[in-house]
C-alpha atoms as a PDB file:
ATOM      1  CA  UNK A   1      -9.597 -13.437 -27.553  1.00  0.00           C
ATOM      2  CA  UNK A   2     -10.558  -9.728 -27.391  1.00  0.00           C
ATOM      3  CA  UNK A   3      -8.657  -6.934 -27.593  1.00  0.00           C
ATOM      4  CA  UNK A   4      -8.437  -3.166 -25.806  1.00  0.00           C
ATOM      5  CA  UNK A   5      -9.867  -0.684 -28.397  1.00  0.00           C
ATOM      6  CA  UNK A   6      -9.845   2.065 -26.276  1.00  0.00           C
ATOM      7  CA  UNK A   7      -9.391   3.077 -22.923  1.00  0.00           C
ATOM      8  CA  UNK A   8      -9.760   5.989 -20.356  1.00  0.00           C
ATOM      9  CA  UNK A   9     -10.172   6.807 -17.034  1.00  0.00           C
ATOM     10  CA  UNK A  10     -13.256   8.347 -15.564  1.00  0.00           C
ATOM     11  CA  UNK A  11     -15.200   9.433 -12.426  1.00  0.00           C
ATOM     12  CA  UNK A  12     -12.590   6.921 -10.403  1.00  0.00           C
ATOM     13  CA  UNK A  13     -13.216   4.356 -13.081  1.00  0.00           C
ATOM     14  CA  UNK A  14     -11.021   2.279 -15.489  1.00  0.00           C
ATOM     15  CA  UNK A  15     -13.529   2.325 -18.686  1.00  0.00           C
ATOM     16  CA  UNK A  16     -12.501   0.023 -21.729  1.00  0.00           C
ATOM     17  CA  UNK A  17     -14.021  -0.500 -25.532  1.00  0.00           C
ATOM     18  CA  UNK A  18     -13.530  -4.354 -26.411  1.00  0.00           C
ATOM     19  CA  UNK A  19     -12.825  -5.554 -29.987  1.00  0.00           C
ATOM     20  CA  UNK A  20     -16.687  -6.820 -29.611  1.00  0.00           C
ATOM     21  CA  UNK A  21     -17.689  -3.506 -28.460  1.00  0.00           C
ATOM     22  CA  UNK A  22     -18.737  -4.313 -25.138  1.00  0.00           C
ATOM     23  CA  UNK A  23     -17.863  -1.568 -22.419  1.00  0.00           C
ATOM     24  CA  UNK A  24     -15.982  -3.162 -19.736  1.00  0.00           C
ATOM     25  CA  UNK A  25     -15.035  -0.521 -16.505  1.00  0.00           C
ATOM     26  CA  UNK A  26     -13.797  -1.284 -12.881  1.00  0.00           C
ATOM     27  CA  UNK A  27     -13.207   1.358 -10.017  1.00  0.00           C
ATOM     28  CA  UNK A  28      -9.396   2.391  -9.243  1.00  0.00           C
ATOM     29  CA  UNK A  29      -9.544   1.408  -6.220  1.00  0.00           C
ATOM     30  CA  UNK A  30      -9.163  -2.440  -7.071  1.00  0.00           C
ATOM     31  CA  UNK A  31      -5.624  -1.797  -7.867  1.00  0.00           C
ATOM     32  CA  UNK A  32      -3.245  -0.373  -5.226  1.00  0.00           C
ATOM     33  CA  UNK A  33      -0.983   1.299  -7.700  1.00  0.00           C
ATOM     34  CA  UNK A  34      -4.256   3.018  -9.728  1.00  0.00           C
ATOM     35  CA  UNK A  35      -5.755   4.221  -5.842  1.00  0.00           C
ATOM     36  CA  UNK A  36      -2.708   6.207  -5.243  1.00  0.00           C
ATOM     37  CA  UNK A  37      -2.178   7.604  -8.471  1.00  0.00           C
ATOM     38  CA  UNK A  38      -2.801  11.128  -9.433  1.00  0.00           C
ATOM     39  CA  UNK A  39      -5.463  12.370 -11.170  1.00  0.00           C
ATOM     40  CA  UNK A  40      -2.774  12.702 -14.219  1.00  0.00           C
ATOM     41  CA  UNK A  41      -1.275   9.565 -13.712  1.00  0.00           C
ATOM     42  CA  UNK A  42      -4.455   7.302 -13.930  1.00  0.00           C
ATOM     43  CA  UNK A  43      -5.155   9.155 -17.221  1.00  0.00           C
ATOM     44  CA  UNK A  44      -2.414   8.259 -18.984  1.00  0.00           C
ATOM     45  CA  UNK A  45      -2.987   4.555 -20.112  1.00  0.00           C
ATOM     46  CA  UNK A  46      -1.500   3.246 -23.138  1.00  0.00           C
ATOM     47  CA  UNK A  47      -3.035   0.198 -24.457  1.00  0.00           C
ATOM     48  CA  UNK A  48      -0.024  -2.505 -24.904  1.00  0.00           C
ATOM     49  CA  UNK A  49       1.045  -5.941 -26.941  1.00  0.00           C
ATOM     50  CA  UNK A  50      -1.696  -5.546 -29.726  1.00  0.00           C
ATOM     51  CA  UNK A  51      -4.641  -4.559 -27.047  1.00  0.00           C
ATOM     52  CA  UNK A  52      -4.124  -7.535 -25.247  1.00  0.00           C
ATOM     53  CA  UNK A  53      -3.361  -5.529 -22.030  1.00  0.00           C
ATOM     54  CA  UNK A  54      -3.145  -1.917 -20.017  1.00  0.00           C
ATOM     55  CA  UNK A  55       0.170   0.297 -18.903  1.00  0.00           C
ATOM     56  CA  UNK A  56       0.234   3.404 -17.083  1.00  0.00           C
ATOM     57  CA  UNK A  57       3.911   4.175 -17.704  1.00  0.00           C
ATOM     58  CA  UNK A  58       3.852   6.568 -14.690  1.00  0.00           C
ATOM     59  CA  UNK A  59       3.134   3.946 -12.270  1.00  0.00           C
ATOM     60  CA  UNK A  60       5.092   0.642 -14.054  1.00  0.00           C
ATOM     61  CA  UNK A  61       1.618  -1.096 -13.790  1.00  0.00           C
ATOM     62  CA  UNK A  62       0.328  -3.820 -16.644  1.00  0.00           C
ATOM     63  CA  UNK A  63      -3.015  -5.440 -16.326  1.00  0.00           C
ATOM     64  CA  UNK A  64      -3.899  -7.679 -19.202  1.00  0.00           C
ATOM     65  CA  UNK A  65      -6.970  -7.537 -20.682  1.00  0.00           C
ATOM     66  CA  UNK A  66      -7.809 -11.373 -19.736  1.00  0.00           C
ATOM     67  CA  UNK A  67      -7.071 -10.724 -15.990  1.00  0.00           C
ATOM     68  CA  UNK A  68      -9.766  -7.675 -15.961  1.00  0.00           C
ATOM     69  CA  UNK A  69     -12.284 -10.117 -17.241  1.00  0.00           C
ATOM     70  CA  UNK A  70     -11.003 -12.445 -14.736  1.00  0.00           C
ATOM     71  CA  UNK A  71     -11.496 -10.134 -11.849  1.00  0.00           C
ATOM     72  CA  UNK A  72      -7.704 -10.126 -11.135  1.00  0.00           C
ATOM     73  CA  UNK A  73      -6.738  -6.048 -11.049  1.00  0.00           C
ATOM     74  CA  UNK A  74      -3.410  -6.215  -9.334  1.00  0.00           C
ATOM     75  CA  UNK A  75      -2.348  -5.597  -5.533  1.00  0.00           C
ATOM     76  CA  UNK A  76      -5.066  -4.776  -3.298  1.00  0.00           C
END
Protein backbone atom coordinates (compact mmCIF):
# COMPACT_ATOMS: atom_id res chain seq x y z
CA UNK A 1 0.00 0.00 0.00
CA UNK A 2 1.50 3.50 -0.41
CA UNK A 3 1.32 6.24 1.58
CA UNK A 4 0.91 10.38 1.17
CA UNK A 5 4.42 11.85 1.84
CA UNK A 6 3.59 15.11 0.96
CA UNK A 7 1.08 17.11 -0.52
CA UNK A 8 0.19 20.62 -1.96
CA UNK A 9 -1.84 22.37 -4.13
CA UNK A 10 -0.68 24.05 -7.27
CA UNK A 11 -1.58 25.88 -10.53
CA UNK A 12 -5.37 24.29 -9.93
CA UNK A 13 -3.71 21.00 -9.18
CA UNK A 14 -3.78 18.46 -6.27
CA UNK A 15 0.12 17.36 -6.40
CA UNK A 16 1.16 14.34 -4.08
CA UNK A 17 4.77 12.58 -3.14
CA UNK A 18 4.05 8.69 -2.71
CA UNK A 19 5.99 6.53 -0.20
CA UNK A 20 7.63 5.15 -3.67
CA UNK A 21 8.30 8.58 -4.74
CA UNK A 22 6.19 8.73 -7.62
CA UNK A 23 4.40 12.22 -8.17
CA UNK A 24 0.81 11.65 -8.43
CA UNK A 25 -1.43 15.20 -9.24
CA UNK A 26 -5.12 15.66 -10.46
CA UNK A 27 -6.87 19.07 -11.33
CA UNK A 28 -9.42 20.57 -8.60
CA UNK A 29 -11.89 20.53 -10.61
CA UNK A 30 -12.57 16.64 -10.28
CA UNK A 31 -13.89 17.28 -6.90
CA UNK A 32 -16.88 19.60 -6.36
CA UNK A 33 -15.88 20.61 -2.89
CA UNK A 34 -11.93 21.40 -4.12
CA UNK A 35 -13.62 23.60 -7.45
CA UNK A 36 -15.32 25.89 -5.11
CA UNK A 37 -12.80 26.29 -2.63
CA UNK A 38 -10.71 29.30 -2.13
CA UNK A 39 -7.47 29.77 -3.10
CA UNK A 40 -6.67 29.36 0.88
CA UNK A 41 -8.83 26.65 1.40
CA UNK A 42 -7.43 24.19 -1.30
CA UNK A 43 -4.00 24.92 0.29
CA UNK A 44 -4.56 23.74 3.41
CA UNK A 45 -4.42 19.83 3.16
CA UNK A 46 -3.39 17.79 5.96
CA UNK A 47 -2.35 14.38 5.12
CA UNK A 48 -4.57 11.90 7.47
CA UNK A 49 -4.64 8.10 9.10
CA UNK A 50 -0.81 7.43 8.57
CA UNK A 51 -0.80 8.96 4.77
CA UNK A 52 -3.31 6.71 3.76
CA UNK A 53 -5.61 9.64 2.74
CA UNK A 54 -6.23 13.69 2.18
CA UNK A 55 -8.41 16.38 4.46
CA UNK A 56 -8.94 19.89 3.83
CA UNK A 57 -10.43 20.70 7.23
CA UNK A 58 -11.99 23.88 5.72
CA UNK A 59 -14.13 22.06 3.40
CA UNK A 60 -14.88 18.53 5.61
CA UNK A 61 -13.52 16.70 2.46
CA UNK A 62 -11.37 13.15 2.76
CA UNK A 63 -10.09 11.46 -0.31
CA UNK A 64 -8.04 8.40 0.39
CA UNK A 65 -5.06 7.87 -1.19
CA UNK A 66 -6.37 4.44 -2.88
CA UNK A 67 -9.44 6.24 -4.40
CA UNK A 68 -7.00 8.95 -6.21
CA UNK A 69 -5.23 6.06 -7.78
CA UNK A 70 -8.54 4.69 -8.50
CA UNK A 71 -9.77 7.72 -10.30
CA UNK A 72 -12.55 8.22 -7.68
CA UNK A 73 -12.03 12.20 -6.45
CA UNK A 74 -15.35 12.80 -4.81
CA UNK A 75 -18.66 14.60 -6.10
CA UNK A 76 -18.50 15.86 -9.49
Amino acid sequence: MFTVEKAWHENEMICMILSDKKEIRFPVYLNEKLRNATQSQACNIEIISGGTGLNWPELDEDLSVTGILEGRFGKV
